[in-house]
N, C-alpha and C. Protein backbone atom coordinates (compact mmCIF):
# COMPACT_ATOMS: atom_id res chain seq x y z
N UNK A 1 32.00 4.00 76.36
CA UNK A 1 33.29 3.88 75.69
C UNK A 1 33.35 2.55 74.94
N UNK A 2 34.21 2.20 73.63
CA UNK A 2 34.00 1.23 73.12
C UNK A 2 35.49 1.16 72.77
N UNK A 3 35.95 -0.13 72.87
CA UNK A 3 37.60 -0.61 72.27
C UNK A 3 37.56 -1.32 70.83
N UNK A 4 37.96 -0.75 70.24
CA UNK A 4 38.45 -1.38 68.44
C UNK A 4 39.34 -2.18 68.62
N UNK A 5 39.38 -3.78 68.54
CA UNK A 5 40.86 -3.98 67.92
C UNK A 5 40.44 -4.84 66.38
N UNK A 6 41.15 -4.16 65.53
CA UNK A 6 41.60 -4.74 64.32
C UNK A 6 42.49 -5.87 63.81
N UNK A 7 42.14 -6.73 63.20
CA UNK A 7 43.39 -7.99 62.61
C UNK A 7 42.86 -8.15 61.41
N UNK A 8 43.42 -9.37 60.61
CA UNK A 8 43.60 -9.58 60.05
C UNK A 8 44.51 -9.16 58.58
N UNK A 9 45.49 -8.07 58.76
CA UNK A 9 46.05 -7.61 58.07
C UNK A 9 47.38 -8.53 56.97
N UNK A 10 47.97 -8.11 56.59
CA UNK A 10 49.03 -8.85 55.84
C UNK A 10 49.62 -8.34 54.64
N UNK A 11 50.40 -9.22 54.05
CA UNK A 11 51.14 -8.88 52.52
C UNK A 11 50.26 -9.86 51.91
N UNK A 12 49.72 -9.26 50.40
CA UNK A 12 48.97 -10.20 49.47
C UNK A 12 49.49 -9.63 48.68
N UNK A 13 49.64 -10.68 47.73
CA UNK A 13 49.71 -10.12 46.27
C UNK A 13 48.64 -9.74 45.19
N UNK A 14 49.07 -8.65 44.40
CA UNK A 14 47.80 -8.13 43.90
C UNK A 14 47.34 -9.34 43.03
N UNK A 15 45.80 -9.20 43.18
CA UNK A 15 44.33 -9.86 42.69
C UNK A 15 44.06 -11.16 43.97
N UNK A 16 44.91 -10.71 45.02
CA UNK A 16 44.53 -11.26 46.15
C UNK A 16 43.55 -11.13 47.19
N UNK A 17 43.26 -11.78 48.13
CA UNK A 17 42.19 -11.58 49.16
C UNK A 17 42.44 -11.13 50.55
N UNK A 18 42.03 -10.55 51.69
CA UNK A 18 42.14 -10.70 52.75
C UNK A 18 41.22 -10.27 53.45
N UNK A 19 40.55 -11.07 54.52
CA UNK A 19 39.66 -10.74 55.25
C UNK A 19 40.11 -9.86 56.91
N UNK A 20 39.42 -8.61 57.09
CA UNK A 20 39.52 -8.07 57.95
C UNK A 20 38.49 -8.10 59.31
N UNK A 21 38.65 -7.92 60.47
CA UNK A 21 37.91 -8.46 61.39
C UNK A 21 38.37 -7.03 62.48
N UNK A 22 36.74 -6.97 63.28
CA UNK A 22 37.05 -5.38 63.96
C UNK A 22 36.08 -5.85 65.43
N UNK A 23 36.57 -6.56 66.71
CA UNK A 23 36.35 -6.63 67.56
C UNK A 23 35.60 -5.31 68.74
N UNK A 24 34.72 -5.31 69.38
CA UNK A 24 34.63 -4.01 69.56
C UNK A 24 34.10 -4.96 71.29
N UNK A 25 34.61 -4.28 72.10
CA UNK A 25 33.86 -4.18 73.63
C UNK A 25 32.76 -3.35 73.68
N UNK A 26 32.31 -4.21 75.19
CA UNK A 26 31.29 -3.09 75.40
C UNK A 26 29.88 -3.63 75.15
N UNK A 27 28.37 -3.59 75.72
CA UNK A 27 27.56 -4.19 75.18
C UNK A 27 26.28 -3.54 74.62
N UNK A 28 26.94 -2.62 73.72
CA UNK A 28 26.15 -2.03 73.01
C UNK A 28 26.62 -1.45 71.96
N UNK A 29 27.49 -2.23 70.89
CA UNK A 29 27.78 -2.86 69.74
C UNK A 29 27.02 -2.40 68.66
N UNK A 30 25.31 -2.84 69.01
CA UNK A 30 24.66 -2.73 68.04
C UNK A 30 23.75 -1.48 67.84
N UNK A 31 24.65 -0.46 68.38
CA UNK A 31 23.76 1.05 68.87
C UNK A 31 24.75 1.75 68.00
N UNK A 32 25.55 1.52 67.44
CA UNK A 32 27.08 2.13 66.63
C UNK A 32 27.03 1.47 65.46
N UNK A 33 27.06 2.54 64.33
CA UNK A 33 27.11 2.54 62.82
C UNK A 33 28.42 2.11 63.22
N UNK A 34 29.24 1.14 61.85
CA UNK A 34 30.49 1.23 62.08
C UNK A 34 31.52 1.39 60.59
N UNK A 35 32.54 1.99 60.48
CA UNK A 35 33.18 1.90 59.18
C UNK A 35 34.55 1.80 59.39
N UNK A 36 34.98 1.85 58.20
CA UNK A 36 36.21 1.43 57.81
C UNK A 36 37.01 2.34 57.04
N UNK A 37 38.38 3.18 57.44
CA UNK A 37 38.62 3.88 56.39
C UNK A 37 40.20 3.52 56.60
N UNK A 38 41.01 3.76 55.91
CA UNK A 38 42.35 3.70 55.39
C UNK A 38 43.07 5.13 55.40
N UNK A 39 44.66 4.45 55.85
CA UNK A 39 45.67 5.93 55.67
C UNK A 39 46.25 5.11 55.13
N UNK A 40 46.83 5.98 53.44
CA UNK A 40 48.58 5.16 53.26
C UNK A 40 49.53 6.20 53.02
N UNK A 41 50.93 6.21 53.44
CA UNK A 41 51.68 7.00 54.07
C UNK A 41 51.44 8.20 52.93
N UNK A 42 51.84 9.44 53.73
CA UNK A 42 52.19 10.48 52.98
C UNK A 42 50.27 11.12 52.55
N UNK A 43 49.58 10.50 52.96
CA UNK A 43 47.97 10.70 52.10
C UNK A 43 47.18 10.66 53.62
N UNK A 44 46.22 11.79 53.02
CA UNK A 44 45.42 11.40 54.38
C UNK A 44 44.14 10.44 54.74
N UNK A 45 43.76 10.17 55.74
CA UNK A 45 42.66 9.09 55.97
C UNK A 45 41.72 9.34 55.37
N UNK A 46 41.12 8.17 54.10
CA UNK A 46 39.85 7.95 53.67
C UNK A 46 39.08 7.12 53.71
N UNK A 47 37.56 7.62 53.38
CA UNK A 47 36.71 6.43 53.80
C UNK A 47 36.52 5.52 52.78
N UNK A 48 36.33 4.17 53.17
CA UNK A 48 36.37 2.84 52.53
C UNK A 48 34.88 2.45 52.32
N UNK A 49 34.31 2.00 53.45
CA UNK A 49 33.13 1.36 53.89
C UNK A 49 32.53 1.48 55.18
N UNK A 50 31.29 1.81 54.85
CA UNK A 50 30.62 1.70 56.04
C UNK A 50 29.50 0.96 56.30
N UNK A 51 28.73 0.55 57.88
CA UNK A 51 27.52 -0.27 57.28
C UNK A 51 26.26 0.13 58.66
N UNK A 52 25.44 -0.13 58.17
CA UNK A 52 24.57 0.85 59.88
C UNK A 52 24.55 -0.40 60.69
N UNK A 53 23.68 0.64 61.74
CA UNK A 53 23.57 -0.40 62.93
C UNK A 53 22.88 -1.71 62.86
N UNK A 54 21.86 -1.68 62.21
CA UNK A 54 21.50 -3.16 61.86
C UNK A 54 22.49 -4.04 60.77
N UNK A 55 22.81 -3.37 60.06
CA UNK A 55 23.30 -4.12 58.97
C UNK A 55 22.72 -3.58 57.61
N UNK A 56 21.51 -3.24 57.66
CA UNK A 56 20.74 -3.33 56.39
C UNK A 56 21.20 -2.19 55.42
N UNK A 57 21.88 -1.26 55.80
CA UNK A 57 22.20 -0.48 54.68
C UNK A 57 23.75 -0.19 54.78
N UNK A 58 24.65 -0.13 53.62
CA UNK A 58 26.27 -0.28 53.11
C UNK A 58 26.60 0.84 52.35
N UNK A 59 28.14 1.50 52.72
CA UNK A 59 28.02 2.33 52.30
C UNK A 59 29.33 2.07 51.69
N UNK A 60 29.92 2.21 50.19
CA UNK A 60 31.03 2.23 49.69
C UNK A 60 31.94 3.03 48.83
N UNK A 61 32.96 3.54 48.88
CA UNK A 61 33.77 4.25 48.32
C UNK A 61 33.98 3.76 47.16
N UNK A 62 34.13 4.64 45.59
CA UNK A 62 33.86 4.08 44.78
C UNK A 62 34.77 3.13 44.03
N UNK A 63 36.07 3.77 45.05
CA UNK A 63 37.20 2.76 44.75
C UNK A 63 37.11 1.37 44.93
N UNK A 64 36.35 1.15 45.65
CA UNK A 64 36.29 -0.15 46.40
C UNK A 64 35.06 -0.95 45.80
N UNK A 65 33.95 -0.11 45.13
CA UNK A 65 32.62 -1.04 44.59
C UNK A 65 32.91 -2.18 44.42
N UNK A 66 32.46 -3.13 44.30
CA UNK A 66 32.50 -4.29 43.52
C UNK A 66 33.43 -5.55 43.73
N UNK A 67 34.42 -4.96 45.18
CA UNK A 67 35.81 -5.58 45.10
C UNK A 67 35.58 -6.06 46.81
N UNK A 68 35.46 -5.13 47.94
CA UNK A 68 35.43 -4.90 49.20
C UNK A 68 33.47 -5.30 49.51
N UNK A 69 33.36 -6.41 51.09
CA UNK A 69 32.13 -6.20 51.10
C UNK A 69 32.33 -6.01 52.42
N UNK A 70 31.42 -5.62 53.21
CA UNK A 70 31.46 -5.04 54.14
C UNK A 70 30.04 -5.95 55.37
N UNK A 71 30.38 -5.97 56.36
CA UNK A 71 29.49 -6.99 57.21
C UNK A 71 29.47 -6.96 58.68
N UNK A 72 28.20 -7.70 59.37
CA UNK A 72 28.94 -7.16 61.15
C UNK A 72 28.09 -8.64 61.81
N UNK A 73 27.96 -8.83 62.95
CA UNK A 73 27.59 -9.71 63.66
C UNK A 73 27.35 -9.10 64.71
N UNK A 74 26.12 -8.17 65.19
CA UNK A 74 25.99 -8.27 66.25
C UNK A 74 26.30 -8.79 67.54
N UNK A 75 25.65 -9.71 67.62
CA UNK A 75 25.78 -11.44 68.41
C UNK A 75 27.54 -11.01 68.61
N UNK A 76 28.16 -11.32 68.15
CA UNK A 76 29.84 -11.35 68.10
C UNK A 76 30.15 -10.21 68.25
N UNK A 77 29.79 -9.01 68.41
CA UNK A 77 30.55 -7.33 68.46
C UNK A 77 32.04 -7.34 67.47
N UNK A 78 31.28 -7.63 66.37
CA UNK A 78 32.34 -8.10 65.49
C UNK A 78 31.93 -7.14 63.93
N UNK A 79 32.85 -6.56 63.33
CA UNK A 79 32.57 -5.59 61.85
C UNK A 79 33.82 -6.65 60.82
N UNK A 80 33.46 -7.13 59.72
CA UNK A 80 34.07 -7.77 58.77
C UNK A 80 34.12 -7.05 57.23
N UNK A 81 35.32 -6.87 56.88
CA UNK A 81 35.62 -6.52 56.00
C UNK A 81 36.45 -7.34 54.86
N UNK A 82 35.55 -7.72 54.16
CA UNK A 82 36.12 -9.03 52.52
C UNK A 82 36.45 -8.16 51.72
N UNK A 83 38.28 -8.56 51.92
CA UNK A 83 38.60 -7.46 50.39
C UNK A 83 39.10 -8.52 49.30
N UNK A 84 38.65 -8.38 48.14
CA UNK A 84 39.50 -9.20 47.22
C UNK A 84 39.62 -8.61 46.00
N UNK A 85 40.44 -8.82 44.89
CA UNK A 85 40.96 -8.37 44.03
C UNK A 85 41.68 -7.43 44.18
N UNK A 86 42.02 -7.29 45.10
CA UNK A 86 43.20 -6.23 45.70
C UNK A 86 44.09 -6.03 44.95
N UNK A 87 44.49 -4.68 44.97
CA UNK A 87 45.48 -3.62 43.76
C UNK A 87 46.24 -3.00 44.85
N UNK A 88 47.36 -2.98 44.14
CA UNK A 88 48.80 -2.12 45.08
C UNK A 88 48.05 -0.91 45.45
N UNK A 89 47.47 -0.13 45.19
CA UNK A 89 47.03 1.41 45.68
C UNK A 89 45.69 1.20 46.20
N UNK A 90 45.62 -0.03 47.08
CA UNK A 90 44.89 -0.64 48.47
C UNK A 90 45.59 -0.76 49.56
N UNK A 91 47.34 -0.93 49.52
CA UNK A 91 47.90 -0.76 50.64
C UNK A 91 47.92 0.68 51.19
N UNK A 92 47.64 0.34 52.98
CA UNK A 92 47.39 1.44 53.67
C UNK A 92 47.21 0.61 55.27
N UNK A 93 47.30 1.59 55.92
CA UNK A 93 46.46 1.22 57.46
C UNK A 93 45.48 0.94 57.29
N UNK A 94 44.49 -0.14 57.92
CA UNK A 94 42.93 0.05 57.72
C UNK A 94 42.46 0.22 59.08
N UNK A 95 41.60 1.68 59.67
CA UNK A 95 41.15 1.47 61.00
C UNK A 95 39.61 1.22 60.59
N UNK A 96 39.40 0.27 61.90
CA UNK A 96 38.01 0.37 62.34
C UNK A 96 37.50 1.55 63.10
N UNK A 97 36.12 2.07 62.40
CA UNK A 97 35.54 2.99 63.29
C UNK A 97 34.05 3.40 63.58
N UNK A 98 33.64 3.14 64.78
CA UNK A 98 31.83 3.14 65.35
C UNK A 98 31.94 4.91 65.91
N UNK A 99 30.82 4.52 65.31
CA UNK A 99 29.92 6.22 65.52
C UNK A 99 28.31 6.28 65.99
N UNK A 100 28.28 7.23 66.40
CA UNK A 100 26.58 7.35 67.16
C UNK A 100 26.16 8.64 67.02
N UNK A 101 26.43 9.08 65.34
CA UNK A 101 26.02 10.09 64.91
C UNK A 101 25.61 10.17 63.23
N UNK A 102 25.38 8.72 62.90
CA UNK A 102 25.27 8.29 62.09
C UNK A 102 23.93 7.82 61.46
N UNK A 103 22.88 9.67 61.00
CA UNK A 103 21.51 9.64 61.21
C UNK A 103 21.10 10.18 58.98
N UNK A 104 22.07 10.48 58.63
CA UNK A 104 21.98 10.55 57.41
C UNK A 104 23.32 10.21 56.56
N UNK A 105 22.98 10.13 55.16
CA UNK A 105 23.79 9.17 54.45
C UNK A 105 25.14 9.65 54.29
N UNK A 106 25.48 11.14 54.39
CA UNK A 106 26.60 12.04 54.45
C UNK A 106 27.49 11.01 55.52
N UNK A 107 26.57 11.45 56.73
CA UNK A 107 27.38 11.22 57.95
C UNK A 107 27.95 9.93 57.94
N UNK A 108 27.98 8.86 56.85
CA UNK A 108 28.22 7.23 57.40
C UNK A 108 30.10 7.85 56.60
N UNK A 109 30.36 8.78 55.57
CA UNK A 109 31.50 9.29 54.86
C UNK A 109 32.70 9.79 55.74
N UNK A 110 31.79 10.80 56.50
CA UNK A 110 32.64 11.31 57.36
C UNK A 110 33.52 11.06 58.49
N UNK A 111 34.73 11.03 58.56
CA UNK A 111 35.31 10.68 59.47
C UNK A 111 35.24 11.18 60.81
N UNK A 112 34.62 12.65 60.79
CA UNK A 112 34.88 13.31 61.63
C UNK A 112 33.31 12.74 62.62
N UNK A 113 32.39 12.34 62.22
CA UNK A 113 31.11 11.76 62.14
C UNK A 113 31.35 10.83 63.15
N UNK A 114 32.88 9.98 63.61
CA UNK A 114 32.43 8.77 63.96
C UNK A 114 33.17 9.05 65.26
N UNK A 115 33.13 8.15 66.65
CA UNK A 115 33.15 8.33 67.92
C UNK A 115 34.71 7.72 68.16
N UNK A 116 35.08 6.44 67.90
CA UNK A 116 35.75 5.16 68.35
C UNK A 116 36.73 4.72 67.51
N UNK A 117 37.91 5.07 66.88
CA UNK A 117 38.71 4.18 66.24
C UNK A 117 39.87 2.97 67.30
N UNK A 118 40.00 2.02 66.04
CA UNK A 118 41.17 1.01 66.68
C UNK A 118 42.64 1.95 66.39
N UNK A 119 43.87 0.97 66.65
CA UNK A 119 44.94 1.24 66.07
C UNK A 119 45.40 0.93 64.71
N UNK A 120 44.34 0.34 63.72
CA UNK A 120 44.89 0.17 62.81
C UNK A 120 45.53 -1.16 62.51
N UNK A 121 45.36 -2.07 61.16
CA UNK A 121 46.03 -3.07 60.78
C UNK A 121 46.44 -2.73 59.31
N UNK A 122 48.04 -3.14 59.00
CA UNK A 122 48.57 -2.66 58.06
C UNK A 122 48.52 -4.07 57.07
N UNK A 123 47.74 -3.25 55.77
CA UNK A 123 47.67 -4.29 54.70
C UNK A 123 48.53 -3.39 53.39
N UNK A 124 49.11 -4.80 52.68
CA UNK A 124 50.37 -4.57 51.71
C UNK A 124 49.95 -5.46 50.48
N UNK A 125 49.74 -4.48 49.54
CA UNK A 125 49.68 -5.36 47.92
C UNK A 125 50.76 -5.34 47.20
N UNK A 126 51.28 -6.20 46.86
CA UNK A 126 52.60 -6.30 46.43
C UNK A 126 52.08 -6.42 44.75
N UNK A 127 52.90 -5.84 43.87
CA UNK A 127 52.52 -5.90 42.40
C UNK A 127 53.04 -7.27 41.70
């Protein structure tokens, strides 16, 4: 079993930054792909980012290219998410979520793919 908790959330204003941080128990951290996907009200949960178990390969939604990077720390049982240039239709919930079914490139997309979510931290882009 593994525990998510999520922070770093907030109000930014758009072309702003905020860094997200995804705590996970448990000591085997580094056996779980982990990603990141978003609900904002009324819409259903999509995927953002994901990144494998080592680190070495990232997976990003195309909304997000270029803007969102995605990162983990073993060592720390820790998943980091750098968002910047943030646009109002970035606010949403963001959960953290580890999976151990995460053996082809489909599966890092899928939500249904992954084992473990947090509760969620609510980020707000104000225009």
């Amino acid at each position: 079993q593994v525990q998510l908790v999520e922070s770093g959330g907030g109000l930014v204003q758009a072309g702003g930054s905020l860094r997200l941080s995804c705590a996970a128990s448990g000591p085997t951290f580094s056996s779980y792909a982990m990603g990141w996907f978003r609900q904002a009200p009324g819409k259903e949960r999509e995927f953002v980012v994901a990144i494998s178990r080592s680190g070495g390969g990232t997976y990003y939604a195309n909304s997000v290219k270029g803007r969102f990077t995605i990162s983990r720390d073993n060592d720390r049982n820790t998943v980091y998410l750098q968002m910047n240039s943030l646009k109002p239709e970035d606010t949403a919930v963001y959960y953290c979520e580890a999976g151990r079914n995460q053996y082809t490139k489909d599966s890092y997309y899928n939500q249904g793919d992954y084992n473990y979510w947090g509760q969620g931290t609510q980020v707000t882009v104000s225009s």
